[in-house]
Protein backbone atom coordinates (compact mmCIF):
# COMPACT_ATOMS: atom_id res chain seq x y z
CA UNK A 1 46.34 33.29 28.37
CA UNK A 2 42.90 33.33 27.82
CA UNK A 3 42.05 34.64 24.13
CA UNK A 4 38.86 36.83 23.42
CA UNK A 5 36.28 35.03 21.13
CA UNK A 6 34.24 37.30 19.38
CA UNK A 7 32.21 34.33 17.41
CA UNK A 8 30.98 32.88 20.56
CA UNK A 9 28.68 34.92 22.43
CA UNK A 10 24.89 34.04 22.57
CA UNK A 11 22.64 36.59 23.05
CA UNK A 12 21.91 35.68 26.88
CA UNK A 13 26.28 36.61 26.92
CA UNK A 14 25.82 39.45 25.32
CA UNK A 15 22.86 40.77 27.70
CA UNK A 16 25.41 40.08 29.99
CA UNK A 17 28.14 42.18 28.67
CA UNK A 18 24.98 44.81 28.50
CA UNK A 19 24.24 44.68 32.05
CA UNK A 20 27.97 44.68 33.41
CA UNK A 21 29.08 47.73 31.41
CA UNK A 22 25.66 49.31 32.62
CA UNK A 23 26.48 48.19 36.44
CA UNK A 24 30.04 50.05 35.49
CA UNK A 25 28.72 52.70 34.74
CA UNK A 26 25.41 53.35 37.40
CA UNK A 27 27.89 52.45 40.09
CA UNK A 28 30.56 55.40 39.27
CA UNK A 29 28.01 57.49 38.02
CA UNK A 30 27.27 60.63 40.78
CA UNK A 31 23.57 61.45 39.05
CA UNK A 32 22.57 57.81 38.56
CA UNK A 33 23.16 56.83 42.23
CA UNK A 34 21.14 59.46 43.20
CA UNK A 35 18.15 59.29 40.73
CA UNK A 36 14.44 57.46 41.54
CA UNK A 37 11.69 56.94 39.68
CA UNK A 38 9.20 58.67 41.84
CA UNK A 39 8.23 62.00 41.92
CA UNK A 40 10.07 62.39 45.23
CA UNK A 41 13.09 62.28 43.34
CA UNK A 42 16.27 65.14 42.51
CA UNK A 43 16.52 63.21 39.35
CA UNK A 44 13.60 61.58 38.27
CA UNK A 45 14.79 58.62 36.11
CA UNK A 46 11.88 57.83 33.33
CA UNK A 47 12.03 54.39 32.57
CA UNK A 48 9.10 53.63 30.13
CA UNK A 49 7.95 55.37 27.02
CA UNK A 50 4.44 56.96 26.91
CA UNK A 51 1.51 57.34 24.21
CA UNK A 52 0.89 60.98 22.84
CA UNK A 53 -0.56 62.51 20.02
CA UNK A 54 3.38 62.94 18.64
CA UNK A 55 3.64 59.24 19.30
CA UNK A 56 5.64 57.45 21.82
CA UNK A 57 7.62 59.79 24.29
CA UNK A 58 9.36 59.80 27.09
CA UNK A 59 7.37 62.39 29.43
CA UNK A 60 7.56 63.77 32.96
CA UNK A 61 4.84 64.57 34.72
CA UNK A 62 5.39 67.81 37.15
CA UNK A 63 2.88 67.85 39.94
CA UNK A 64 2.60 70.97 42.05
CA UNK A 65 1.25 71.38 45.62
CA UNK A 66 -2.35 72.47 45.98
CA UNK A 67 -2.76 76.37 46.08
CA UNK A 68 -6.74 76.61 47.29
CA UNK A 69 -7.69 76.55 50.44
CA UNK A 70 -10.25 73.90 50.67
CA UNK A 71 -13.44 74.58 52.35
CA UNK A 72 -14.38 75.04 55.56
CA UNK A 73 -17.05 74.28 58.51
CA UNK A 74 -20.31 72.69 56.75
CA UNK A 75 -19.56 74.93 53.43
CA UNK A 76 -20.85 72.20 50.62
CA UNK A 77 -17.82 70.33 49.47
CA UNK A 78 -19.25 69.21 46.10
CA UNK A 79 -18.85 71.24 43.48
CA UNK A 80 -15.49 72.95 44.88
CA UNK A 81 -12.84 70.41 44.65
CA UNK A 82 -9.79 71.66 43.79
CA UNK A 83 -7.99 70.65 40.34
CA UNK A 84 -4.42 68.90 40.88
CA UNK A 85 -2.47 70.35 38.26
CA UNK A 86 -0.42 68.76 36.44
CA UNK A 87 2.28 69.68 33.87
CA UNK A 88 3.71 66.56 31.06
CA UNK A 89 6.78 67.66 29.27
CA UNK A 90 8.58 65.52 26.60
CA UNK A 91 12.02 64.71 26.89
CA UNK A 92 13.58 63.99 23.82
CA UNK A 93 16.36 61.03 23.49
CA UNK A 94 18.91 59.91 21.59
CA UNK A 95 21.95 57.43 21.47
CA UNK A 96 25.01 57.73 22.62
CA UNK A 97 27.99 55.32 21.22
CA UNK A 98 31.42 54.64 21.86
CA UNK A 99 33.82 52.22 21.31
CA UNK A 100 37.02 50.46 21.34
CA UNK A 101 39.02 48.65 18.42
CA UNK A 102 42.26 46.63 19.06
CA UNK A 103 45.57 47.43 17.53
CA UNK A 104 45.30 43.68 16.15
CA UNK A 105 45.65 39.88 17.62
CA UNK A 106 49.22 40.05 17.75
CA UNK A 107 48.82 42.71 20.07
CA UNK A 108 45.65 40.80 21.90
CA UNK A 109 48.44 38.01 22.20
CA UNK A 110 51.05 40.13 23.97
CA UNK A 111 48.94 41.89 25.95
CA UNK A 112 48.49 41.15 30.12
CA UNK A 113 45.20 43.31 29.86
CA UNK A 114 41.93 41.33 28.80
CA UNK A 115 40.45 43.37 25.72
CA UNK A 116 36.66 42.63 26.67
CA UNK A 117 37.02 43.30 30.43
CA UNK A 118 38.94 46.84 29.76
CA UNK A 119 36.52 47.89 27.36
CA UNK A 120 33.73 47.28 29.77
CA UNK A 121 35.39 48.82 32.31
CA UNK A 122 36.68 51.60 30.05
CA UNK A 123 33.36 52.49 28.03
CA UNK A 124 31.34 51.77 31.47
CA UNK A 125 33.34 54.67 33.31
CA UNK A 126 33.56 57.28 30.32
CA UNK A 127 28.98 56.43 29.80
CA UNK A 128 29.13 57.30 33.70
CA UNK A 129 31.38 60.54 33.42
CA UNK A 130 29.53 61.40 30.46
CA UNK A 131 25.96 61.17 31.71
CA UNK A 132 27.19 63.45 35.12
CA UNK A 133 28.52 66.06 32.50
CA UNK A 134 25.46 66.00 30.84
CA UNK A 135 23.47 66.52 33.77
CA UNK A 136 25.10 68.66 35.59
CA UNK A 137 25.38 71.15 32.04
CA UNK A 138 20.96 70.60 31.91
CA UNK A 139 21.23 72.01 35.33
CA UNK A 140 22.92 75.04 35.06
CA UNK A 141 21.90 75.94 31.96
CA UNK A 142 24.48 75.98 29.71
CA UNK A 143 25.35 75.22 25.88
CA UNK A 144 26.46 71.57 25.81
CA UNK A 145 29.26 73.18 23.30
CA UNK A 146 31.07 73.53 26.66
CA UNK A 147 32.98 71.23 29.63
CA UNK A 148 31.81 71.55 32.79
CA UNK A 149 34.67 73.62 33.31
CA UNK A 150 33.69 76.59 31.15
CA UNK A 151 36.19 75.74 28.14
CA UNK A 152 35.35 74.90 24.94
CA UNK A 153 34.84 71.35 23.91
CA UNK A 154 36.88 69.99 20.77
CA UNK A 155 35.61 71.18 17.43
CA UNK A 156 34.26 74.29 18.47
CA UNK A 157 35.52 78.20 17.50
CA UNK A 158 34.94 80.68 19.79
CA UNK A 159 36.38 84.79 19.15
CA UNK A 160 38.29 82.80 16.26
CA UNK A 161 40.34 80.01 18.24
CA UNK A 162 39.39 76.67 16.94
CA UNK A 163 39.76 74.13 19.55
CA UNK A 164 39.83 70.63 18.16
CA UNK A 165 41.69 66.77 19.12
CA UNK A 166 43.33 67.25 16.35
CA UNK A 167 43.66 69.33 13.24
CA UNK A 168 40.41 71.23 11.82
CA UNK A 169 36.94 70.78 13.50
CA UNK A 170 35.38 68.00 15.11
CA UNK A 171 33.17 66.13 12.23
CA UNK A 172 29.52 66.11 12.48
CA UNK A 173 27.82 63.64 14.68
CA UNK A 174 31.09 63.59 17.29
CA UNK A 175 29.78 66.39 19.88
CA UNK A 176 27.68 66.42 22.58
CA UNK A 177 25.46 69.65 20.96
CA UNK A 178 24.88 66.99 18.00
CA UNK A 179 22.51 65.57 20.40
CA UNK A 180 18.71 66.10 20.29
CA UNK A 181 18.16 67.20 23.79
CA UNK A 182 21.27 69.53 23.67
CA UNK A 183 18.46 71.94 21.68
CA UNK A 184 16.21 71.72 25.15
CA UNK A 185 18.71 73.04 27.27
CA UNK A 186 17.45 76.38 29.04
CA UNK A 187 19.37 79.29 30.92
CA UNK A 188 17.96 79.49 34.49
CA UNK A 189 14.67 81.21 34.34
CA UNK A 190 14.62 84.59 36.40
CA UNK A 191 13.20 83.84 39.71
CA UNK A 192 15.68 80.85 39.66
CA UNK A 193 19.23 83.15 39.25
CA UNK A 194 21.05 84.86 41.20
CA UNK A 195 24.63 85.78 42.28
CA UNK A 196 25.92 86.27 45.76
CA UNK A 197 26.95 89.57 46.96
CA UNK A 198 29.29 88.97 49.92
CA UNK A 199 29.20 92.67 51.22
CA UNK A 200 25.11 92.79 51.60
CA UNK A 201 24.89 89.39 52.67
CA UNK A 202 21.95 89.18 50.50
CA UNK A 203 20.64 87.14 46.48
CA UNK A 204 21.33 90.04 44.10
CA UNK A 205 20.45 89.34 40.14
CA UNK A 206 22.04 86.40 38.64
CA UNK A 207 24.06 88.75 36.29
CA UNK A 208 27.71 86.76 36.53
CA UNK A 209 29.44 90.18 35.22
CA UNK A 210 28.10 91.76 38.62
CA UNK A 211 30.18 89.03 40.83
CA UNK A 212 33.33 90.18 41.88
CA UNK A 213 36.40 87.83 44.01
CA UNK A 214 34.91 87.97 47.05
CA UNK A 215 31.62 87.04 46.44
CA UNK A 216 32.30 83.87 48.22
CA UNK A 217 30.16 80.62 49.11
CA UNK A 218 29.18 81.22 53.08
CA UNK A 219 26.43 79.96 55.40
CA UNK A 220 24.38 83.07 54.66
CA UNK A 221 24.61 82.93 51.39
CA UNK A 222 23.12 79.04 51.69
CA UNK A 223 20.23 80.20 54.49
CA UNK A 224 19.15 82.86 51.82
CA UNK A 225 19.14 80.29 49.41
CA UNK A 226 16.56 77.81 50.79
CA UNK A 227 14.80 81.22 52.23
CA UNK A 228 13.94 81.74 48.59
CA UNK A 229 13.17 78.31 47.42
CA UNK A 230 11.14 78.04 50.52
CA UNK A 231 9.50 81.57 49.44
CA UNK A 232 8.54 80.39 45.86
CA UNK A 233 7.63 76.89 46.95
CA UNK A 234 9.61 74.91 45.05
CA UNK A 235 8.99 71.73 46.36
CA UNK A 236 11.45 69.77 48.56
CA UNK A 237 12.23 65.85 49.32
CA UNK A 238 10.09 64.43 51.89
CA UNK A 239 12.48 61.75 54.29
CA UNK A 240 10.93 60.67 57.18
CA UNK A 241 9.06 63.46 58.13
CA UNK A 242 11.72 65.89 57.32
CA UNK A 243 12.13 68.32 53.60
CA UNK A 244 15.13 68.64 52.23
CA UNK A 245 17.18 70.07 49.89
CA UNK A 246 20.29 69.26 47.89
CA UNK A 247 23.04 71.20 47.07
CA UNK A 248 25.63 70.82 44.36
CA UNK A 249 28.97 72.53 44.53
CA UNK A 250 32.10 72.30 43.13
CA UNK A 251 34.88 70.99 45.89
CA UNK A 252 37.14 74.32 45.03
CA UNK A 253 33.48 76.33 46.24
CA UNK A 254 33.26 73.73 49.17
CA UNK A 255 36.69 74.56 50.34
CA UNK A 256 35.83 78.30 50.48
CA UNK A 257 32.42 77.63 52.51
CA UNK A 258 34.28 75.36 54.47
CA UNK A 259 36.46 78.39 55.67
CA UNK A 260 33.52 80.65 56.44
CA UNK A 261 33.18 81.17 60.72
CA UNK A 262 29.24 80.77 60.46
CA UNK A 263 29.01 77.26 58.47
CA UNK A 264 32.32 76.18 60.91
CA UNK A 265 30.18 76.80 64.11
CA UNK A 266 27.03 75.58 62.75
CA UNK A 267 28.73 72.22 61.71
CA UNK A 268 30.68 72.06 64.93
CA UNK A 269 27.50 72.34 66.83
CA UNK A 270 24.76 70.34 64.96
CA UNK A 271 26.70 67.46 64.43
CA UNK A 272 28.07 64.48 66.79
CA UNK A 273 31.80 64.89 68.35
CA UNK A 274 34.48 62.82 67.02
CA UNK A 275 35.94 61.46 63.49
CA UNK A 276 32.08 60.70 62.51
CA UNK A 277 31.47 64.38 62.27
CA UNK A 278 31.13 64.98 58.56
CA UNK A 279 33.47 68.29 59.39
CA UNK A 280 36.19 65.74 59.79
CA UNK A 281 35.19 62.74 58.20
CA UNK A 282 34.36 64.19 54.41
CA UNK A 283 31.23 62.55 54.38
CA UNK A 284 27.92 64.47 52.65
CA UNK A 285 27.13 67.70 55.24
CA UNK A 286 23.74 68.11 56.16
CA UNK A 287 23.04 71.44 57.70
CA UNK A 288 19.71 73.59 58.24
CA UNK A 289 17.71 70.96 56.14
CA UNK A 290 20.03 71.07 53.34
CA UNK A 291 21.95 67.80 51.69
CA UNK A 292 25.72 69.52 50.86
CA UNK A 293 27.29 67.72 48.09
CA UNK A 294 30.35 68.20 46.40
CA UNK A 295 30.55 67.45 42.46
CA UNK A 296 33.67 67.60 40.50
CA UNK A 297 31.06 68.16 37.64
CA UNK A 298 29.29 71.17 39.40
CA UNK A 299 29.72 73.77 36.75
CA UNK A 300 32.25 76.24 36.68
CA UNK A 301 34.64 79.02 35.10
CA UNK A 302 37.72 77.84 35.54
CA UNK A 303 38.80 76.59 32.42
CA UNK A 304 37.20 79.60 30.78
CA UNK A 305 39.21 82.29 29.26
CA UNK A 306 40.16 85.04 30.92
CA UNK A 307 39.44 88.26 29.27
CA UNK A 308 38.68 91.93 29.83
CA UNK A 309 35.72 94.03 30.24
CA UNK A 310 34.97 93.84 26.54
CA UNK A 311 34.23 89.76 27.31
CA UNK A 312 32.35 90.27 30.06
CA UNK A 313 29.26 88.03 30.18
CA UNK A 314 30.55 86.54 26.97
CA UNK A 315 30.34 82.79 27.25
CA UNK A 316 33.66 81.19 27.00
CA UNK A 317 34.91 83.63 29.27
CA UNK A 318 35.04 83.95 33.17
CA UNK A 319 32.81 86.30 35.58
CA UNK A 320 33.09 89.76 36.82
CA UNK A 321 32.99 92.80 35.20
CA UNK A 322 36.38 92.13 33.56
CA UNK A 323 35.96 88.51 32.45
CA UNK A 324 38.43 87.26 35.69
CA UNK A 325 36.43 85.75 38.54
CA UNK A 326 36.75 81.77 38.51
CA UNK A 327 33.06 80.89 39.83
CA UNK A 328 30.96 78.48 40.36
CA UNK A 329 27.13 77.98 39.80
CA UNK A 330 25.53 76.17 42.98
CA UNK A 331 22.77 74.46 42.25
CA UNK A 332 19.97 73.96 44.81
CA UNK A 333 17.61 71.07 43.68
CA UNK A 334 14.16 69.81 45.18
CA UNK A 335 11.97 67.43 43.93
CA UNK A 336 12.22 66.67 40.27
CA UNK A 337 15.04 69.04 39.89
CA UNK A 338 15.92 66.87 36.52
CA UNK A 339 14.04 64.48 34.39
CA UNK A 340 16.76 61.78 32.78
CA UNK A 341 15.10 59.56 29.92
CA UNK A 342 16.87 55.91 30.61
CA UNK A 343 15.51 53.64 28.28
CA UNK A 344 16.63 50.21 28.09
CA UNK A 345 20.09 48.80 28.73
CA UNK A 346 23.05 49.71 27.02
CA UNK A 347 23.69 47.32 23.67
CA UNK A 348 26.75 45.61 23.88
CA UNK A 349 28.35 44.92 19.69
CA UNK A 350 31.58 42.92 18.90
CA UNK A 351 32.54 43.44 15.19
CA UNK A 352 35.69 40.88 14.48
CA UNK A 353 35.21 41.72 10.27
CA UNK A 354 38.46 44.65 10.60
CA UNK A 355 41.20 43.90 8.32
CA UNK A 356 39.73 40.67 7.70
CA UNK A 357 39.25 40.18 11.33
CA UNK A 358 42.55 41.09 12.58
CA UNK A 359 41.05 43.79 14.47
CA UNK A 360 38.29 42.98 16.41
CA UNK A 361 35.96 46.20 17.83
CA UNK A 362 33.75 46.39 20.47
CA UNK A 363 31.11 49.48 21.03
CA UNK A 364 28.10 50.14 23.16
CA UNK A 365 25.18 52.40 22.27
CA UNK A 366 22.71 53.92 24.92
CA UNK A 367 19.23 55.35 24.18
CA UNK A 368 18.57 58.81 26.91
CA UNK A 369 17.73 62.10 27.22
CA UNK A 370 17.97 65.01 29.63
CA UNK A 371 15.43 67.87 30.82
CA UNK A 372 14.99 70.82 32.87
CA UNK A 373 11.34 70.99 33.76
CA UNK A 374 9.62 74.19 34.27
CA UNK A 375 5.82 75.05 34.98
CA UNK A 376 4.04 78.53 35.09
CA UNK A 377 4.91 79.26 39.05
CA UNK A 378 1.54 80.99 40.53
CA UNK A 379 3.99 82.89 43.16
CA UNK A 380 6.08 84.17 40.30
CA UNK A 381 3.41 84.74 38.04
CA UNK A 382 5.70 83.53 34.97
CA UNK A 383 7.60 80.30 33.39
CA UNK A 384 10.06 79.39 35.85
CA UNK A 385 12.41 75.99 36.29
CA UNK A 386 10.54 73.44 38.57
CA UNK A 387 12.79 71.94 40.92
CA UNK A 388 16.08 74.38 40.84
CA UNK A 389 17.31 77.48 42.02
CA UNK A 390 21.20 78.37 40.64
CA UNK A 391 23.20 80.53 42.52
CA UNK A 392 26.39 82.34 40.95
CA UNK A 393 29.42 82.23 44.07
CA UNK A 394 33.29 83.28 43.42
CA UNK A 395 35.78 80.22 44.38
């Protein structure tokens, strides 16, 4: 068998590592297969750093539509263009690392499994999973303390529980909230929450201790959704002539819309007969100009503790007036819902100087950042998110 050198890589080999554990990762990655670099984007990938009086960012730049209303017949034009507003905001970055170290060359010499190929394949899949948890946390607004579940993450007390991998608490430096951008993650502005009140059929106030077990995902719940972001202009994806919208939901929240008469009849109807039929086939639905996406990452309650109504609306803890409602928060994203700071390639390192080299290491680092943007929205007349609309369903 083949052994692993870890004195022989040039640099153009090591790129190469770079790239492949990058490719790994971008290919299982949900967020990074759906992110551009325009402003027509969901997630607007920022590539390059820019110049500001801080020094050298990364920044988005948020571009509303026009609000005047030009001018009309032979009304002089000069003098009464219209400003394009236009809103930077800095999104901090920092690195990311992880890595593998073998058990020793013995081992290496027994072992079927290629050390430098797993650990690509290995580190490229946990930088992918990572990155969607990240995301999907910026999106919903919540404390990167937690899983994308609702429980805890490792090292953290909560009521007085420690939860940790081992024994005590996580050290410093080893948690996701030990990251800059963690500190720039916001709640959902007002205009942008709500919860879904199944008996009124109508958006209600995103207060999660309001939601009760039947406040369940349906097709009116989804046309009053886009209503609103259609109301407050939040701007959609332009695709061939067409605006859109994209929805992510968690596949337990799927199931239940997928049981709802009105979004059966509607997908029955609008789309093609036969296995193609994204009713049948599980493909992405698209219905009523929205993009339907299920996301195993979509935030929810369900590995949150259940409490009473002394807990209720106590992070950590499920919905509903007594801390018990397993829910989800849909997310309804237009253009430049996120801003995700990718700056260069991952760095591929092989260390072979443990116990004398007996136990070579391999680790990769990556440089990025996550934001929510948010602009002062003239129909809202306050701060509100940019590009997202979160809506509170029972699953």
């Amino acid at each position: 068998m083949a052994e692993t050198n870890f004195t022989k890589l040039t640099d153009q080999e090591l790129k190469a590592w770079s790239m492949d554990v990058w490719r790994t990762a971008r290919q299982n990655s949900f967020v990074m297969n759906m992110s551009g670099e325009g402003i027509n984007s969901v997630f607007q990938r920022i590539r390059e750093l820019s110049r500001t009086k801080a020094g050298t960012k990364a920044v988005t730049n948020l571009v509303p539509d026009l609000e005047g209303d030009g001018v009309v017949g032979d009304y002089e034009m000069e003098g009464n263009e219209e400003e394009v507003k236009a809103y930077d905001q800095e999104i901090q970055v920092d690195q990311m690392r992880n890595a593998n170290k073998l058990a020793g060359r013995m081992a290496d010499q027994r072992s079927v499994v290629k050390f430098r190929e797993t650990s690509r394949d290995v580190l490229g899949h946990w930088a992918a999973d990572r990155i969607d948890q990240m995301a999907s946390l910026t999106l919903a607004g919540m404390d990167y303390r937690f899983r994308t579940n609702g429980s805890l993450r490792p090292g953290f007390t909560h009521n007085g529980t420690t939860f940790s991998r081992d024994t005590g608490v996580a050290k410093p430096g080893q948690a996701l909230a030990d990251l800059e951008f963690a500190a720039d993650v916001t709640a959902p502005t007002a205009g942008r929450h709500f919860r879904w009140d199944a008996n009124a059929k109508e958006l209600k106030e995103g207060d999660t201790t309001a939601l009760t077990q039947d406040d369940t995902p349906s097709y009116a719940a989804l046309v009053e959704l886009k209503a609103h972001a259609k109301d407050r202009r939040i701007k959609s994806l332009r695709a061939g002539g067409t605006e859109l919208y994209h929805i992510f939901m968690h596949p337990k929240a799927m199931a239940k819309l997928k049981l709802d008469q009105d979004f059966l009849a509607n997908i029955r109807n609008a789309g093609q007969r036969g296995n193609s039929n994204p009713l049948f086939s599980g493909s992405v639905v698209t219905v009523d100009g929205l993009v339907l996406h299920e996301w195993t990452h979509s935030f929810t309650t369900i590995g949150a503790q259940t409490g009473s109504s002394t807990n209720a609306g106590t992070p950590g803890f499920r919905w509903g007036a007594n801390a018990d409602v397993a829910g989800n928060r849909i997310i309804l994203a237009g253009a430049q819902a996120l801003a995700h700071a990718d700056i260069s390639i991952p760095e591929w390192d092989e260390r072979d100087h443990f116990d004398y080299g007996a136990k070579p290491g391999i680790s990769i680092s990556k440089i990025l950042g996550f934001r929510k943007p948010f602009y002062y929205s003239p129909m809202d007349q306050s701060e509100e998110d940019f590009g997202v609309v979160a809506l509170d369903v029972a699953m």
